[in-house]
Structures are given as structure tokens and as C-alpha cells.
C-alpha atoms as a PDB file:
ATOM      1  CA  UNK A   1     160.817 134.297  46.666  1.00  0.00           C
ATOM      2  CA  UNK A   2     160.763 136.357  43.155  1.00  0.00           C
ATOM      3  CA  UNK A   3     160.692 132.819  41.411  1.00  0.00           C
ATOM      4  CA  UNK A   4     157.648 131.490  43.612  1.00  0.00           C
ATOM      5  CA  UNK A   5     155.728 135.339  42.991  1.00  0.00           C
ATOM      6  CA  UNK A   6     156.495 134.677  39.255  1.00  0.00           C
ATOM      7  CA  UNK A   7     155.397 130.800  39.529  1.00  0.00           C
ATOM      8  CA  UNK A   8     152.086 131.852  40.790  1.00  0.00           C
ATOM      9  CA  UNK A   9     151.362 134.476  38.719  1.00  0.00           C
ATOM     10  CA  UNK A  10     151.897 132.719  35.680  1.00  0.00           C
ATOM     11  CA  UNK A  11     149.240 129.735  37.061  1.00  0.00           C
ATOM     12  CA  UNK A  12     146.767 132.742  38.072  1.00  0.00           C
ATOM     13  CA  UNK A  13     147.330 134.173  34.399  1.00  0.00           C
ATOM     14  CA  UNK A  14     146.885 130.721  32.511  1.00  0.00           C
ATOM     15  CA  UNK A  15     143.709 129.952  34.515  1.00  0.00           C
ATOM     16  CA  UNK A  16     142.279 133.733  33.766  1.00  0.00           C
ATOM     17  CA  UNK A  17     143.388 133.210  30.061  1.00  0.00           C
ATOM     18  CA  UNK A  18     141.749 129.965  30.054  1.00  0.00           C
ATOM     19  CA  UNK A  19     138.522 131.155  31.411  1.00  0.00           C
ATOM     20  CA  UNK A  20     138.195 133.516  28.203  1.00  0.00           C
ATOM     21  CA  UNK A  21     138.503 130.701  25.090  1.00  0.00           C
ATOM     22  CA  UNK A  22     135.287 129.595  25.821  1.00  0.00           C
ATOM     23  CA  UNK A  23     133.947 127.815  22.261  1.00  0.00           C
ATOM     24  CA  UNK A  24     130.461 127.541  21.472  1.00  0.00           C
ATOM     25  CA  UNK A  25     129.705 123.936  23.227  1.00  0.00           C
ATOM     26  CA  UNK A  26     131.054 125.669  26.269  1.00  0.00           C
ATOM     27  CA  UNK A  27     128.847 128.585  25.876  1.00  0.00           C
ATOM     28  CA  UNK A  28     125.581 126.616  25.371  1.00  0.00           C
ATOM     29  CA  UNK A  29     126.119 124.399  28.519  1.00  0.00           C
ATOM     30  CA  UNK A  30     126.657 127.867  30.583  1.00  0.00           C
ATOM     31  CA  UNK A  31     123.902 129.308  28.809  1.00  0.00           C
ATOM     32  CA  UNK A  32     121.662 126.163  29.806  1.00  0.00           C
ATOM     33  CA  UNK A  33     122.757 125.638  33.182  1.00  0.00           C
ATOM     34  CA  UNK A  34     122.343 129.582  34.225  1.00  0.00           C
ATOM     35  CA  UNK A  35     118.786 129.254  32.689  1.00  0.00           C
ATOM     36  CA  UNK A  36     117.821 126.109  34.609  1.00  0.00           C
ATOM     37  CA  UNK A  37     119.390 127.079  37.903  1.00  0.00           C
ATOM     38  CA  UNK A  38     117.705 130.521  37.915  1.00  0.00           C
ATOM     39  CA  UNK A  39     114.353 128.922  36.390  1.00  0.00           C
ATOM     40  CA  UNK A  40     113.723 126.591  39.291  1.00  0.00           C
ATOM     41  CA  UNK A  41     114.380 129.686  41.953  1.00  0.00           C
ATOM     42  CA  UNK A  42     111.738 131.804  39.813  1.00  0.00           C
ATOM     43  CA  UNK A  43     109.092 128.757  39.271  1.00  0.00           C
ATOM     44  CA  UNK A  44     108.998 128.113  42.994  1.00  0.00           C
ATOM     45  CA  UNK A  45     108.667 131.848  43.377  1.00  0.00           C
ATOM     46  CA  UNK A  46     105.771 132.011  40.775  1.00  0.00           C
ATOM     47  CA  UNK A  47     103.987 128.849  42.101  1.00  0.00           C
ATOM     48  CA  UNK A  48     104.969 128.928  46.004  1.00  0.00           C
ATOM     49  CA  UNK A  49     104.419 132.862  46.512  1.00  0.00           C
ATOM     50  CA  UNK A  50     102.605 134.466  43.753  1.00  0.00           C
ATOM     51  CA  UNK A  51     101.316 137.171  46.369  1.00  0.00           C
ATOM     52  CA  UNK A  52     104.616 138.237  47.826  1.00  0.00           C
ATOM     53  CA  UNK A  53     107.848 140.174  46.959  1.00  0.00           C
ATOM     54  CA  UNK A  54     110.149 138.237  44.628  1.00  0.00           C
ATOM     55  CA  UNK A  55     112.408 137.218  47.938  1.00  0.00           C
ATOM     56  CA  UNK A  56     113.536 134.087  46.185  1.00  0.00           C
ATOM     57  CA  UNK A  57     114.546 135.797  43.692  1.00  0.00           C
ATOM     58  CA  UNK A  58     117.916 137.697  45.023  1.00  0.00           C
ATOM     59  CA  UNK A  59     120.221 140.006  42.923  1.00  0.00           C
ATOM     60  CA  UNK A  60     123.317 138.072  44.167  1.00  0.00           C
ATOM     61  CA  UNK A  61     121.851 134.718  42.757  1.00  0.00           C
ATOM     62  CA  UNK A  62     122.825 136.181  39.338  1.00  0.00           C
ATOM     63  CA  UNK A  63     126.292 137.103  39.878  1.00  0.00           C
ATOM     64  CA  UNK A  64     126.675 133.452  41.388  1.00  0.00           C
ATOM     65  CA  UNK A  65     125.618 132.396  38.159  1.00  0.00           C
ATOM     66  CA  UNK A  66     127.898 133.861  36.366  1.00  0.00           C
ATOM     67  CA  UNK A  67     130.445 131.757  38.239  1.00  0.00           C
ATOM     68  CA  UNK A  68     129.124 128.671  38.914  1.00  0.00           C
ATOM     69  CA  UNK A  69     127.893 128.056  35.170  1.00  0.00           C
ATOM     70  CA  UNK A  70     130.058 130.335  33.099  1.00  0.00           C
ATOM     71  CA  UNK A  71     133.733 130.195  34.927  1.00  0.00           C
ATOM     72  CA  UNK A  72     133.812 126.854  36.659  1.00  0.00           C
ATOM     73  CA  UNK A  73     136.983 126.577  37.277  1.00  0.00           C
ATOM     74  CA  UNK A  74     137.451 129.622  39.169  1.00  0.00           C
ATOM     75  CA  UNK A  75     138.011 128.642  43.021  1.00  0.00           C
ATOM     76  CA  UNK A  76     136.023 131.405  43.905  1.00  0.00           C
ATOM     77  CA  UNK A  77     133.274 129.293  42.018  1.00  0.00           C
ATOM     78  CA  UNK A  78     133.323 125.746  43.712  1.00  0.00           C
ATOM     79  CA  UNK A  79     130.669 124.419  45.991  1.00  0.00           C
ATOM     80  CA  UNK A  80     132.067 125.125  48.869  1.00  0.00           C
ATOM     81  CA  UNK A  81     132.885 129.056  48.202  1.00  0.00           C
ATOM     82  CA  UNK A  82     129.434 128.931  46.885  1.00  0.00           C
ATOM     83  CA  UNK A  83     127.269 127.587  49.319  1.00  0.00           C
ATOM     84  CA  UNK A  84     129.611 128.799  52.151  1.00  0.00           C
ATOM     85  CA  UNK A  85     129.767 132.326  50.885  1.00  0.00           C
ATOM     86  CA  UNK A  86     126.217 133.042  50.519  1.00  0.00           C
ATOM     87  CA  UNK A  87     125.277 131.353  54.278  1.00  0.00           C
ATOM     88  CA  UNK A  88     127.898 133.276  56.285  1.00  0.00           C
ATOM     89  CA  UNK A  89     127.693 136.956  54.309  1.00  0.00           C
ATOM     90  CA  UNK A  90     123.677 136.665  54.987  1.00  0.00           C
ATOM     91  CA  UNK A  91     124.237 135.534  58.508  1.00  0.00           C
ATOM     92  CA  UNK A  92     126.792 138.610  58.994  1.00  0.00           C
ATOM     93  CA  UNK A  93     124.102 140.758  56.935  1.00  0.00           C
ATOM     94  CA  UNK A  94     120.865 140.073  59.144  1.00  0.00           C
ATOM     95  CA  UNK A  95     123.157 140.215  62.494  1.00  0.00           C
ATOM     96  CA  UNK A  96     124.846 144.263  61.251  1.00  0.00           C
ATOM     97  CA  UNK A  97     120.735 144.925  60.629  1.00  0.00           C
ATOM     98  CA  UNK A  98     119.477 144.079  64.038  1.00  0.00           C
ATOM     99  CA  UNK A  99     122.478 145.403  65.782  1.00  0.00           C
ATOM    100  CA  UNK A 100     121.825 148.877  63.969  1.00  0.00           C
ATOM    101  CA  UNK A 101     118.585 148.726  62.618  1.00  0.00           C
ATOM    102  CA  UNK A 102     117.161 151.246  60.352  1.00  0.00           C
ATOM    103  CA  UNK A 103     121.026 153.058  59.975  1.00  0.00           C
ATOM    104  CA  UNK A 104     121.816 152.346  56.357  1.00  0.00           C
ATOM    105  CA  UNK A 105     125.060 154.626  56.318  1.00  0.00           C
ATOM    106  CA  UNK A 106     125.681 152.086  59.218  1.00  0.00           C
ATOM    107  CA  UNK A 107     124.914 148.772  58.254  1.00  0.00           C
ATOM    108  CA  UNK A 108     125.764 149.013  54.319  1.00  0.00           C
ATOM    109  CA  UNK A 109     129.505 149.076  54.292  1.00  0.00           C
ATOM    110  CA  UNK A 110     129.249 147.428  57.938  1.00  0.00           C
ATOM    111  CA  UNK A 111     127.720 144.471  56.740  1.00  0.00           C
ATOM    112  CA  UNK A 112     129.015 143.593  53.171  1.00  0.00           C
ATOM    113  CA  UNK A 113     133.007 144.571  55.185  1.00  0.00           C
ATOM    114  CA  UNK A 114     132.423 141.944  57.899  1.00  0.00           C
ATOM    115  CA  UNK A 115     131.077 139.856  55.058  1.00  0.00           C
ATOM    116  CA  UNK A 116     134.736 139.835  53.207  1.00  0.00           C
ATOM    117  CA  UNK A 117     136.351 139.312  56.187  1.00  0.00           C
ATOM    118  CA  UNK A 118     134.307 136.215  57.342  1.00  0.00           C
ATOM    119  CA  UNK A 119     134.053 134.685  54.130  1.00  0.00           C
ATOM    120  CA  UNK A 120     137.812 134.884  54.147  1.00  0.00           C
ATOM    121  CA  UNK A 121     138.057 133.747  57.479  1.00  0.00           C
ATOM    122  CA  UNK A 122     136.383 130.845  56.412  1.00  0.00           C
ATOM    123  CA  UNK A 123     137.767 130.103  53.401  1.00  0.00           C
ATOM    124  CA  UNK A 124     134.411 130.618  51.335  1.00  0.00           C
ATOM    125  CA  UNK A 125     135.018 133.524  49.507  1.00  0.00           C
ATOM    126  CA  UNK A 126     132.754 134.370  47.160  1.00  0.00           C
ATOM    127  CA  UNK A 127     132.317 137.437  45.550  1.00  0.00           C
ATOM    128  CA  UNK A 128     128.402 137.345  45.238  1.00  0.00           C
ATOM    129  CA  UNK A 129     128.533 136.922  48.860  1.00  0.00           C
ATOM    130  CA  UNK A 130     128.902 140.595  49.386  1.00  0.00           C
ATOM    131  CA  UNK A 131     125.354 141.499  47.757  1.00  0.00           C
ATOM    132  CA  UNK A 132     123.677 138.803  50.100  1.00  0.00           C
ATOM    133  CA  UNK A 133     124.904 140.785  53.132  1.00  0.00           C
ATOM    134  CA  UNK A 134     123.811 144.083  51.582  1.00  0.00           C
ATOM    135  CA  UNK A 135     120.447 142.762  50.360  1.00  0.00           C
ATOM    136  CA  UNK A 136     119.608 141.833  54.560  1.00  0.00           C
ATOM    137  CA  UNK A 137     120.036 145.381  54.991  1.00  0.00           C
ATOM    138  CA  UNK A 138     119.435 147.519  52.284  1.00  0.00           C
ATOM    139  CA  UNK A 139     116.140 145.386  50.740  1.00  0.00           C
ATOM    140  CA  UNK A 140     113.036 146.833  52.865  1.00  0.00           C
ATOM    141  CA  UNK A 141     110.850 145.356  55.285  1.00  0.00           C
ATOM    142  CA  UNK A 142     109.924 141.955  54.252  1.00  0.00           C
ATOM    143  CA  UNK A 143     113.519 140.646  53.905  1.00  0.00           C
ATOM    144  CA  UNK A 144     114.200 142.680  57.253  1.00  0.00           C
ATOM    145  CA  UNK A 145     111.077 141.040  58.622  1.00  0.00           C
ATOM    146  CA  UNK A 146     112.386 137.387  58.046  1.00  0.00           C
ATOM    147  CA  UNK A 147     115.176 137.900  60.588  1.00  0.00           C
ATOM    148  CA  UNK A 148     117.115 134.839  60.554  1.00  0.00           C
ATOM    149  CA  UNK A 149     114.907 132.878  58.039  1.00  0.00           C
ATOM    150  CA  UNK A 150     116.352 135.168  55.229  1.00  0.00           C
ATOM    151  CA  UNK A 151     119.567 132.429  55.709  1.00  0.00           C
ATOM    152  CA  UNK A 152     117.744 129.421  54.957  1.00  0.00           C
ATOM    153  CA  UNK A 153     115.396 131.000  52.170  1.00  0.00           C
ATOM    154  CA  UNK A 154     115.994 132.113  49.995  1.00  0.00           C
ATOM    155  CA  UNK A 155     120.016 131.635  50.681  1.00  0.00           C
ATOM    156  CA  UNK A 156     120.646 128.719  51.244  1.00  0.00           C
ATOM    157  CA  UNK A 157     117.658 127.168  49.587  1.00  0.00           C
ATOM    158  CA  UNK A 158     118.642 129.311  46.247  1.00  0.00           C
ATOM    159  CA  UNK A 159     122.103 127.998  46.979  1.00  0.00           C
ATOM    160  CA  UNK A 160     121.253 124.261  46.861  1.00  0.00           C
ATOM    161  CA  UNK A 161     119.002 124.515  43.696  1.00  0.00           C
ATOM    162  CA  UNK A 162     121.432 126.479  42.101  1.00  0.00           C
ATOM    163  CA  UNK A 163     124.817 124.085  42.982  1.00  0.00           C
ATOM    164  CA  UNK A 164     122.483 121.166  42.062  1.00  0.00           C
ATOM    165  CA  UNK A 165     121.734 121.728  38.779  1.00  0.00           C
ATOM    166  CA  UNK A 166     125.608 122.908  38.220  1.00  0.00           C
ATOM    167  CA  UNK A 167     126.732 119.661  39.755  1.00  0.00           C
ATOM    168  CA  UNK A 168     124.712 118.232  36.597  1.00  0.00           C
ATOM    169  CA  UNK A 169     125.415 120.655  33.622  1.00  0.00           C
ATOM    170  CA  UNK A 170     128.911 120.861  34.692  1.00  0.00           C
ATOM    171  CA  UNK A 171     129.541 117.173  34.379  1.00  0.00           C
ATOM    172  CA  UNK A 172     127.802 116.469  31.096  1.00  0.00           C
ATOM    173  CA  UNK A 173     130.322 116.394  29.016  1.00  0.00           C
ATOM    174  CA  UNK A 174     133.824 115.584  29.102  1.00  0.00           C
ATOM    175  CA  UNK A 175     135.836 118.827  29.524  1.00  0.00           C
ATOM    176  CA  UNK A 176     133.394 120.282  32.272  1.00  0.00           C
ATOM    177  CA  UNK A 177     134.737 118.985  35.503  1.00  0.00           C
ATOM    178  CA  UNK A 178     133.116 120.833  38.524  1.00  0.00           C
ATOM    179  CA  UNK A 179     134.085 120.860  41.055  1.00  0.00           C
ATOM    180  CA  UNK A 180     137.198 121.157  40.157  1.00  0.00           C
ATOM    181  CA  UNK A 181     139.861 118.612  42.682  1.00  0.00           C
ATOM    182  CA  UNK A 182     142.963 118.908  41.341  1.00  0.00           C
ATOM    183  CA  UNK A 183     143.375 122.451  39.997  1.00  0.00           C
ATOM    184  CA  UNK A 184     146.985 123.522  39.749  1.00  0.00           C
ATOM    185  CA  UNK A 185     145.341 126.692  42.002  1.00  0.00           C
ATOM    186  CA  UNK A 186     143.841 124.501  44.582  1.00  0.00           C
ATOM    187  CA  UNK A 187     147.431 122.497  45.143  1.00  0.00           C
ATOM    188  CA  UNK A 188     149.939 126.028  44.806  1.00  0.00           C
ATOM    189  CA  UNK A 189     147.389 127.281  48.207  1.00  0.00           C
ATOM    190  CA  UNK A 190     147.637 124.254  49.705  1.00  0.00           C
ATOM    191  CA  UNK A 191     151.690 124.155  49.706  1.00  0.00           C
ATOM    192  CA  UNK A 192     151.428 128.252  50.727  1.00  0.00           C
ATOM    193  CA  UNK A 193     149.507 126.746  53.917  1.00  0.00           C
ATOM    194  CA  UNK A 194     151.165 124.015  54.950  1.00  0.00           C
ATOM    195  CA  UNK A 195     154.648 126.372  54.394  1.00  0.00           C
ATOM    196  CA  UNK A 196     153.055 129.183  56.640  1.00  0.00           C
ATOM    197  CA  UNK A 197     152.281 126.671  59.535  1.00  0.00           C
ATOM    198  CA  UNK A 198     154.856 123.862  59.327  1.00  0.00           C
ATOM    199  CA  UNK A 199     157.396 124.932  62.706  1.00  0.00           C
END
């Protein structure tokens, strides 16, 4: 057991580790892909809503960008943690609002702890996640007002543009691999599940 703690450990460490000797190439493809991805979500903003709140525009869209284009081979950054995190935190977000509307103490720490708990749930754990479900109840009336919209746009809308244009800048050249299949991570979990459920 102490030899399977220290195993994983060591991979967590090395991944971590690897994450920070980032050279300049590296930085430049994060730099371009963060600008691109949030670009699009602010151009369709500019040209598709001049007139309203910046609701495309999300605080958690940043923080996913941080991921996404700048640690890629995190697994709390792959398309699926991405995409899925987002979706279910804003569907658990709007749902804590209408059930207690207009109780922040309430629906604050309500909504962004049923957030963790779903996204880990379902296996789409994403840190960003947790600002999407406080942004449904903690961003004023015209996010309130969408209801139910506020998960297609902007989440999952932003989500798409933004795991688009990292499915492109990530693959450019040839040591950006996202997603990542066959991370040493991805293949430890998988034996921890299939250990915790074999009979």
C-alpha cells in the first residue's frame, strides 16, 4: 500500500514538475491559443450583443484558459473535464438559484458545493467549474433572467469555441498533444478503478 501511495505521488510530482519547464515555444503557443479562444467569445460579444451585459464573456472562461492552453496535460484540463465541468456546475448553479432565489448566503456556497460534488460524480472535474455555478447566482438579473439558457450560452457555447481552437493550437506542433490519451495519470486511475470494483 505505502509503495503504491509513493508510486503515485511520484507520477503526480513529475507531471506538476513538468507543467513548470515551460520554454519559450511553449509559452507563445499558450499565449496564442488563450488569445484566440477568448477573442472569438469577446468578438461575438462585440458584434452579436453590443447593447447588453458582457454575458459571453464569463469570469470562469479565464481560469479555463489557463488550463486548457497553458497546462494541457493536466487531467483536470482535457475536453471532457472541460466541457463537462462547465455544463453540469451551471446546471447545478441555475437549479440552487431558483430553488432559493434571491438568498445569496444560501445559494453561494450551496451552489458552487453541489457543483464539486457533481462534477466529481461525473468525472468532469474542473476547477473553473466552481465560478460557473457561482456566476448563475451571484451575477444579477440578466444572467438570473436566462434561467436555463445561461447553460447553453454562454457555457456551453464559450465551451465549444474555447476547446476548438485548443484542439488546434494544441496540436500544432509536435510536443503539444491534447488531449492527452495515454498519460501515465489517466492509466494509474484507471487500474485504481477497475481494483475498487473487480469482486
Amino acid at each position: 500500500m505505502k509503495k503504491s501511495i509513493n508510486r503515485h505521488f511520484r507520477v503526480y510530482r513529475y507531471v506538476f514538475y513538468k507543467e513548470t519547464l515551460v520554454d519559450f515555444k511553449e509559452q507563445f503557443w499558450s499565449f496564442l491559443g488563450a488569445f484566440i479562444g477568448i477573442g472569438l467569445i469577446a468578438l461575438l460579444q462585440s458584434f452579436q450583443l453590443p447593447h447588453l451585459e458582457s454575458i459571453f464573456l464569463i469570469g470562469s472562461f479565464g481560469a479555463s484558459s489557463v488550463l486548457i492552453y497553458g497546462a494541457i496535460q493536466s487531467p483536470l484540463a482535457q475536453p471532457r473535464n472541460l466541457v463537462g465541468g462547465h455544463v453540469v456546475s451551471a446546471i447545478v448553479g441555475v437549479t440552487v438559484g431558483k430553488l432559493f432565489p434571491d438568498i445569496i448566503w444560501i445559494t453561494a456556497p450551496l451552489s458552487v458545493a453541489f457543483a464539486i460534488v457533481a462534477m466529481q460524480f461525473t468525472r468532469t472535474l474542473h476547477p473553473p467549474g466552481g465560478a460557473t455555478a457561482l456566476i448563475a447566482v451571484a451575477s444579477g438579473t440578466k444572467i438570473a433572467s436566462m434561467g436555463y439558457l445561461y447553460v447553453l450560452s454562454p457555457v456551453l457555447s464559450g465551451c465549444i469555441i474555447l476547446l476548438a481552437v485548443a484542439l488546434i493550437f494544441n496540436n500544432i506542433t509536435s510536443k503539444r498533444h491534447y488531449p492527452v490519451k495515454r498519460s501515465r495519470l489517466r492509466r494509474s486511475r484507471r487500474r485504481q478503478i477497475k481494483k475498487r470494483f473487480q469482486p
